[in-house]
Every structure is written in C-alpha cells, then in structure tokens.
Protein backbone atom coordinates (compact mmCIF):
# COMPACT_ATOMS: atom_id res chain seq x y z
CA UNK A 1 22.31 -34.70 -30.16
CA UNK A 2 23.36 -34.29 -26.19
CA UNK A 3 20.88 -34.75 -23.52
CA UNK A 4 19.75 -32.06 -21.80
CA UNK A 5 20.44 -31.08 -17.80
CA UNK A 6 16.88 -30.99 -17.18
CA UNK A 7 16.23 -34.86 -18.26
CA UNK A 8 18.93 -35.84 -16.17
CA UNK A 9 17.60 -33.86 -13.07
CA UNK A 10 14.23 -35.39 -13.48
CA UNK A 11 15.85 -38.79 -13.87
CA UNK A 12 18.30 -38.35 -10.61
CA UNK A 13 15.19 -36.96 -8.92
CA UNK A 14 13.35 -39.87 -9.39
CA UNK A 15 16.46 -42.16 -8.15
CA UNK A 16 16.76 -39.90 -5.36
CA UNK A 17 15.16 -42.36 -2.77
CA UNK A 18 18.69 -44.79 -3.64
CA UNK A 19 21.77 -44.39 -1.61
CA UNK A 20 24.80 -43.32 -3.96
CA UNK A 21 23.61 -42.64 -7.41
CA UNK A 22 26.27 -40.68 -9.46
CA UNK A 23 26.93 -39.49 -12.80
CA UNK A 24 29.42 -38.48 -15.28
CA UNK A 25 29.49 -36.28 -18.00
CA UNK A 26 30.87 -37.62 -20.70
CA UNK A 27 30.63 -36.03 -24.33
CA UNK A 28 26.89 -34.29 -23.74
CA UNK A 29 25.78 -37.80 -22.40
CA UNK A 30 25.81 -38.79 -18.79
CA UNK A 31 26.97 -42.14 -17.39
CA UNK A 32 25.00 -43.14 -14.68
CA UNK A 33 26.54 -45.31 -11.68
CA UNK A 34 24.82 -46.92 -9.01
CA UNK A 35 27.12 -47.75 -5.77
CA UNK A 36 30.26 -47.50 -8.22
CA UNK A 37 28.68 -49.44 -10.40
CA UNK A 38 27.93 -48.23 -14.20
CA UNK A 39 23.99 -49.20 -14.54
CA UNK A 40 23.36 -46.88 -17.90
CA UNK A 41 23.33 -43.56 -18.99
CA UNK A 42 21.37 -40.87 -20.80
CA UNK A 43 21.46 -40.87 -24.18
CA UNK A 44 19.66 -38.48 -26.15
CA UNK A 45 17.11 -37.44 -23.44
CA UNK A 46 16.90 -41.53 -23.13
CA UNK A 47 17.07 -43.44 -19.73
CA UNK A 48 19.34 -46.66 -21.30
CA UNK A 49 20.26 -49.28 -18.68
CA UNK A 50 22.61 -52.47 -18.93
CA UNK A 51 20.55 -55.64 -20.34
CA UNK A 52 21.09 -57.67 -17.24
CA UNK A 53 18.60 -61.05 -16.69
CA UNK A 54 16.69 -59.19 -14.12
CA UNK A 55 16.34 -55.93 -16.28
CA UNK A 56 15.57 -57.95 -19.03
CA UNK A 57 12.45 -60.24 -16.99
CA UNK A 58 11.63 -56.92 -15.51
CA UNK A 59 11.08 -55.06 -18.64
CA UNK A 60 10.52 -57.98 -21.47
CA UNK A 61 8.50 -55.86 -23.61
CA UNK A 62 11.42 -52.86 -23.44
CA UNK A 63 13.44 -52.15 -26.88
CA UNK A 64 17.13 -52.54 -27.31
CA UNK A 65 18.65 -49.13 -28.82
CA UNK A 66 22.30 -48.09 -29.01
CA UNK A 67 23.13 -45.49 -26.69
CA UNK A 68 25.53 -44.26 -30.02
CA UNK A 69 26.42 -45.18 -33.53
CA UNK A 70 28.45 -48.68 -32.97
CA UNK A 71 27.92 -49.34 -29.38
CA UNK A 72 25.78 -51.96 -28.02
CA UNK A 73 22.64 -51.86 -27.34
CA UNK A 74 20.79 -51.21 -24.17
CA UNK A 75 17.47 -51.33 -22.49
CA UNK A 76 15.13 -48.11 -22.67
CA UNK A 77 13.55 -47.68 -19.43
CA UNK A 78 10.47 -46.74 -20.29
CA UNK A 79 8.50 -46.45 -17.10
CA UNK A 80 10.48 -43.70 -15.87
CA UNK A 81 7.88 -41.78 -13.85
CA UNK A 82 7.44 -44.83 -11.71
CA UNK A 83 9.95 -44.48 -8.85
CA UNK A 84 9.41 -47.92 -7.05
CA UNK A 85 9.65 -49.54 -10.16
CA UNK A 86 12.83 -47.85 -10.70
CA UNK A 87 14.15 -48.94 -7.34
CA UNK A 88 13.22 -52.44 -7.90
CA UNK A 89 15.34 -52.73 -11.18
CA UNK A 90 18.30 -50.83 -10.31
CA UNK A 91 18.35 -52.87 -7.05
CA UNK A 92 17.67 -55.88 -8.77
CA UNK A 93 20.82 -55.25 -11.68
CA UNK A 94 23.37 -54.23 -8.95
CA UNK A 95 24.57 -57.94 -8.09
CA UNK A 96 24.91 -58.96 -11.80
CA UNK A 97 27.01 -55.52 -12.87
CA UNK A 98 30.55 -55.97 -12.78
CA UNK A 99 33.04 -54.12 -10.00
CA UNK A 100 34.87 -50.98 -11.43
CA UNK A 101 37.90 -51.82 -12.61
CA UNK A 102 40.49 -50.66 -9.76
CA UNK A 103 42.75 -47.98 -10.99
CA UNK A 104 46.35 -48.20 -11.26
C-alpha cells in the first residue's frame, strides 16, 4: 500500500518550523531527510524515524515496525500532531545520523 500526498503534507507541515526538510519519492513511499540527512520516511501513511539513542529515550514506549517486508525496523512517531515535540527529536537525532555518502 503507498502513502498518500495528503499524509505527507500534514507531516511536512508540521516540520515546517525546521530549516531544510526534504523528501523523496521513492516507490509510493517518501524518504524524509533532514539537513541532507535521511531521518525516516513514510511508510504506509506511517511517520517511521531512525532508532537513534535520543529517539529511542525520547519515545521509549514507541513500537519498532518495518517500513517494508525485510527491512529493518524503525520507530513510529506517534505523537505526530505535536510540533515541538517533533522539533526536539529530529533536532536531537541529527548529530547521531550518518553524512550522505558523497557521490562519485
């Protein structure tokens, strides 16, 4: 099942206060990057973001689910009307995410 437009509108809408959010669409999903960096995606009309430490103390009670059949699992973010919580743990995964790979 791909996610809808209007999920990821509300979702970008309620990153909108951060500086250089992004996406990709990428087989009816949508890769979400935050200053280059790939944070999560949607998934199924899901919000799933990267189990870092700090998403993980942020959100202890949240459930891992694969974004797809084989992949690995991910945080749901499940407080996804809350905007300055969702500042507070993107801005709080963005140290531990890795830098894009350059390309060649």
């Amino acid at each position: 099942m791909a996610s809808s437009k209007q999920y990821l509108d509300y979702v970008l809408e309620q990153l909108s206060d951060l500086k250089e959010i992004t996406y990709r669409s990428m087989m009816g999903e949508y890769i979400i990057y935050y200053c280059g960096k790939i944070i999560g995606g949607i998934y199924d009309d899901r919000f799933l973001v990267k189990p870092t430490q700090s998403a993980r103390k942020l959100m202890p009670g949240a459930s891992f689910e694969p974004p797809y059949d084989g992949a690995k699992e991910m945080l749901l973010v499940g407080e996804i009307d809350n905007r300055e919580f969702l500042n507070e743990l993107l801005n709080s995964m963005l140290p531990e995410l890795p830098q894009p790979k350059k390309k060649k």
